[in-house]
N, C-alpha and C. Protein backbone atom coordinates (compact mmCIF):
# COMPACT_ATOMS: atom_id res chain seq x y z
N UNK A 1 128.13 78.90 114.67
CA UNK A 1 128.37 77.48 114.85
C UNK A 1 128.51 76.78 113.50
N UNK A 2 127.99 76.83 112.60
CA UNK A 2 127.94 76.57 111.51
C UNK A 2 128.58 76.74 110.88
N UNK A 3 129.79 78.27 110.79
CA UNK A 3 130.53 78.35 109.62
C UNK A 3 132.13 78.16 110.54
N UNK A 4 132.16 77.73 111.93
CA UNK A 4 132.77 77.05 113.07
C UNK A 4 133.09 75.61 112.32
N UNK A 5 131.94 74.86 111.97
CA UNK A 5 131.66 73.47 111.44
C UNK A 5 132.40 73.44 110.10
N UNK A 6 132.09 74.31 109.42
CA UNK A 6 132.53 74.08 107.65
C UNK A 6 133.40 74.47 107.84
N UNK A 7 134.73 75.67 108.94
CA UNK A 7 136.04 76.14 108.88
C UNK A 7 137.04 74.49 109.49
N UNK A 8 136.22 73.74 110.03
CA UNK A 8 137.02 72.29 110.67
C UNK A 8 136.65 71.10 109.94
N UNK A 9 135.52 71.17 108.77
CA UNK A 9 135.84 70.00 108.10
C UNK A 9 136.82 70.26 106.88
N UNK A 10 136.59 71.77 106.50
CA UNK A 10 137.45 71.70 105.64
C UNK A 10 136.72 71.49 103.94
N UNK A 11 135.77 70.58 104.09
CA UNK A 11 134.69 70.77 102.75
C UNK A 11 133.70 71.85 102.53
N UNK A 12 133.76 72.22 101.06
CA UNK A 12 133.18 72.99 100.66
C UNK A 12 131.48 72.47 99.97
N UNK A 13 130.51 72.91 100.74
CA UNK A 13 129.14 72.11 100.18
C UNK A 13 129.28 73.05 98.71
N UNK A 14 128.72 71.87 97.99
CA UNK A 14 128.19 71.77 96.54
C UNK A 14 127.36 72.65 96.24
N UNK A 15 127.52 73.63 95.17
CA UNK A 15 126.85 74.62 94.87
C UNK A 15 125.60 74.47 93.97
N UNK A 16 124.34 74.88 94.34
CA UNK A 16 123.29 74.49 93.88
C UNK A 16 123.17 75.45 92.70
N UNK A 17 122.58 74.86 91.69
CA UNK A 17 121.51 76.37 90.65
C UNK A 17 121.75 77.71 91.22
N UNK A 18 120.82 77.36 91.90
CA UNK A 18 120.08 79.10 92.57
C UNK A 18 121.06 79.75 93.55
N UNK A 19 121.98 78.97 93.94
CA UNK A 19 123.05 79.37 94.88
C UNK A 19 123.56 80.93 94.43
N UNK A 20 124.04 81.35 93.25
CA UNK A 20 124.94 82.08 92.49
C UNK A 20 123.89 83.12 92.65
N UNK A 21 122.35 82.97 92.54
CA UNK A 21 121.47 84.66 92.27
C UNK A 21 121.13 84.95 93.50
N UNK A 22 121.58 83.34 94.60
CA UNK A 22 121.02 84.32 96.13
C UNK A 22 121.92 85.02 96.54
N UNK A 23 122.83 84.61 96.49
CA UNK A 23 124.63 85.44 96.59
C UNK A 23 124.69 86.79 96.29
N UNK A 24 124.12 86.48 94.94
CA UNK A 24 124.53 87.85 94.32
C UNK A 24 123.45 89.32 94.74
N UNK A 25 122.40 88.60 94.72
CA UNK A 25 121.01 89.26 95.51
C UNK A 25 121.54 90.08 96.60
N UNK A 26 121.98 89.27 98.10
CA UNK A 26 122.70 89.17 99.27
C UNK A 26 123.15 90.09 99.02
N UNK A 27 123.89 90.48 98.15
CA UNK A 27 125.60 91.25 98.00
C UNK A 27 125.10 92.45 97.57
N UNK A 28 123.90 92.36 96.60
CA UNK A 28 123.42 93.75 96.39
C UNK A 28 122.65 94.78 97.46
N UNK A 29 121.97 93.68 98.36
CA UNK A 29 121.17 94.04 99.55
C UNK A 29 122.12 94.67 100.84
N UNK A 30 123.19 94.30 100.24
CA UNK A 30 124.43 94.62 101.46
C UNK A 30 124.75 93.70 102.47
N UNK A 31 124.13 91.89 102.41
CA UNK A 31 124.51 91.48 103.32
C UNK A 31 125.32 90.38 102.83
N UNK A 32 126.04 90.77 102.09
CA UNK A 32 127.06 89.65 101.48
C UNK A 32 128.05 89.39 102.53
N UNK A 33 128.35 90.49 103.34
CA UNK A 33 129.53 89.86 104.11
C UNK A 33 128.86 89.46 105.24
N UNK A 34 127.93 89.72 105.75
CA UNK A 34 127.05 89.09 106.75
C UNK A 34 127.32 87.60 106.67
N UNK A 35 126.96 87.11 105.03
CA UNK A 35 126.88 85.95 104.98
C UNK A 35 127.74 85.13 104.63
N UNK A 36 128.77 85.80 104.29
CA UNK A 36 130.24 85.35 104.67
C UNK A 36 131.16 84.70 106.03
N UNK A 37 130.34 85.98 106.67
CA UNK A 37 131.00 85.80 108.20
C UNK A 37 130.24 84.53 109.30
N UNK A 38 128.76 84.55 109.17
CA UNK A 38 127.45 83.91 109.72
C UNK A 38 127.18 82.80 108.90
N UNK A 39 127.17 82.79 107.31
CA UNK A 39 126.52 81.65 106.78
C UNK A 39 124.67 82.36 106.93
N UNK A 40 123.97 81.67 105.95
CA UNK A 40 123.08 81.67 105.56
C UNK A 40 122.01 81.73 106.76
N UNK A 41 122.27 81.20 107.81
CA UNK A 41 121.56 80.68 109.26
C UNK A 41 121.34 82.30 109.92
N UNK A 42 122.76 82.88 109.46
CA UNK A 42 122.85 84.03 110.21
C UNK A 42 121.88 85.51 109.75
N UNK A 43 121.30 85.18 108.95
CA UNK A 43 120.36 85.81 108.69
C UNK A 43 119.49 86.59 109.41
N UNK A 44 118.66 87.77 109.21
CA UNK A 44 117.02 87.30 109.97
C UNK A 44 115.99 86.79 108.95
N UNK A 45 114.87 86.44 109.58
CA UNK A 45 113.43 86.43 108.69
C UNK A 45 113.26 86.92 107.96
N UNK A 46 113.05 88.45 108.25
CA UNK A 46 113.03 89.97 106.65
C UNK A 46 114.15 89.68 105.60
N UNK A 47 115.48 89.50 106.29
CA UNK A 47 116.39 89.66 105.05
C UNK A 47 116.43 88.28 104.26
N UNK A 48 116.21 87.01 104.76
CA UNK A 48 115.84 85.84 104.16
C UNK A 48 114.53 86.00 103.43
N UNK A 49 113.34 86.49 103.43
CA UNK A 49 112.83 87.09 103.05
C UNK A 49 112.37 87.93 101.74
N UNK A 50 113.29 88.64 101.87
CA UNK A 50 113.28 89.83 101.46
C UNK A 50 114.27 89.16 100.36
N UNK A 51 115.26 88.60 100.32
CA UNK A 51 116.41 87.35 99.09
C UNK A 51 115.16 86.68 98.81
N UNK A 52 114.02 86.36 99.16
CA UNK A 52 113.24 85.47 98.42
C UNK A 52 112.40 85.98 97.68
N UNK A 53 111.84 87.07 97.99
CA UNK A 53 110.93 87.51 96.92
C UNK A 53 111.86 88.05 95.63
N UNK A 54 112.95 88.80 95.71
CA UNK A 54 113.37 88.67 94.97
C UNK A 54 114.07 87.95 94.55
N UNK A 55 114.03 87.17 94.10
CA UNK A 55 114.02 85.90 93.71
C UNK A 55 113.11 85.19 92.64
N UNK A 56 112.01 85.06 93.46
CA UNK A 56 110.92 85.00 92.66
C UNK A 56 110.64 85.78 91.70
N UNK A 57 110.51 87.38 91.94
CA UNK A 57 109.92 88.45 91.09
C UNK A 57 111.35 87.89 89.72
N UNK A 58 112.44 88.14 89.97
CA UNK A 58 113.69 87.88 88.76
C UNK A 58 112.70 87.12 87.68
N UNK A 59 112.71 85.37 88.82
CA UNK A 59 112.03 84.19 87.75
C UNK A 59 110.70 84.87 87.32
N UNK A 60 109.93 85.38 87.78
CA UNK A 60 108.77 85.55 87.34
C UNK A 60 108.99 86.43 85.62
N UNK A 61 109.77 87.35 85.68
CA UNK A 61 110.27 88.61 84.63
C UNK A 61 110.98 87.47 83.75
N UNK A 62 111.72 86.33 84.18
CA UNK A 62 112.29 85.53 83.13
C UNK A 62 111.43 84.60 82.48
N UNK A 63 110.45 84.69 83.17
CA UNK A 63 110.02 83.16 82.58
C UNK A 63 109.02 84.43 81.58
N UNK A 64 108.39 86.07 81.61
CA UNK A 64 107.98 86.30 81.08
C UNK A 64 108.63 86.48 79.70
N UNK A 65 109.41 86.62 79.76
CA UNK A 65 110.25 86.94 78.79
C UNK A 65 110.63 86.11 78.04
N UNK A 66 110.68 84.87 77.95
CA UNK A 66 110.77 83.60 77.54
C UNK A 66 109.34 83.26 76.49
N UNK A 67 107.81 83.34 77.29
CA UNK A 67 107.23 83.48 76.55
C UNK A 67 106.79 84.47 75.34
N UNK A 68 107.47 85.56 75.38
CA UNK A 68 106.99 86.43 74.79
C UNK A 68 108.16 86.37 73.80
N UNK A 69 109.26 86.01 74.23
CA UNK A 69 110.03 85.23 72.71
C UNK A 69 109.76 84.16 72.45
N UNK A 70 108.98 83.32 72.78
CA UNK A 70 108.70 82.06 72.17
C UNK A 70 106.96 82.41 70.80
N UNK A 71 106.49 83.45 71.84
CA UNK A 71 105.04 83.87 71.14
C UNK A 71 105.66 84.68 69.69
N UNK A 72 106.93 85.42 70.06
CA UNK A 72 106.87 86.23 68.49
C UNK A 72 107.71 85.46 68.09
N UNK A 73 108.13 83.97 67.81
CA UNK A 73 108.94 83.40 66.80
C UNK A 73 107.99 82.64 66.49
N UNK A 74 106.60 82.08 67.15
CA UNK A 74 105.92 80.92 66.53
C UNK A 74 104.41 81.41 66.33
């Protein structure tokens, strides 16, 4: 129904930040075309999920990494 809705307005929603690493996440997990075909809705729980922790774990490894170049320059 949803990607029914966005094929008849014709607009494309505005791409957020985080949009680009859930995508890409998706695509590695194998459900990129899932979410092509369904939209984001079309999901289940686990695989929404499962895009979120990783997710988190990425930021978590970035933001370590950030400090630990900020600790050996200062």
């Amino acid at each position: 129904m949803t990607v029914a809705r966005k094929q008849r307005s014709g607009k494309k929603k505005k791409e957020k930040p985080g949009d680009r690493l859930k995508y890409e996440i998706a695509r590695e997990l194998g459900l990129g075309e899932k979410v092509d075909e369904k939209g984001w809705g079309g999901l289940t729980a686990a695989e929404t999920g499962r895009i979120g922790g990783i997710i988190t774990t990425r930021k978590r490894v970035q933001k370590l990494k950030e400090r630990q170049k900020s600790s050996a320059e200062g």
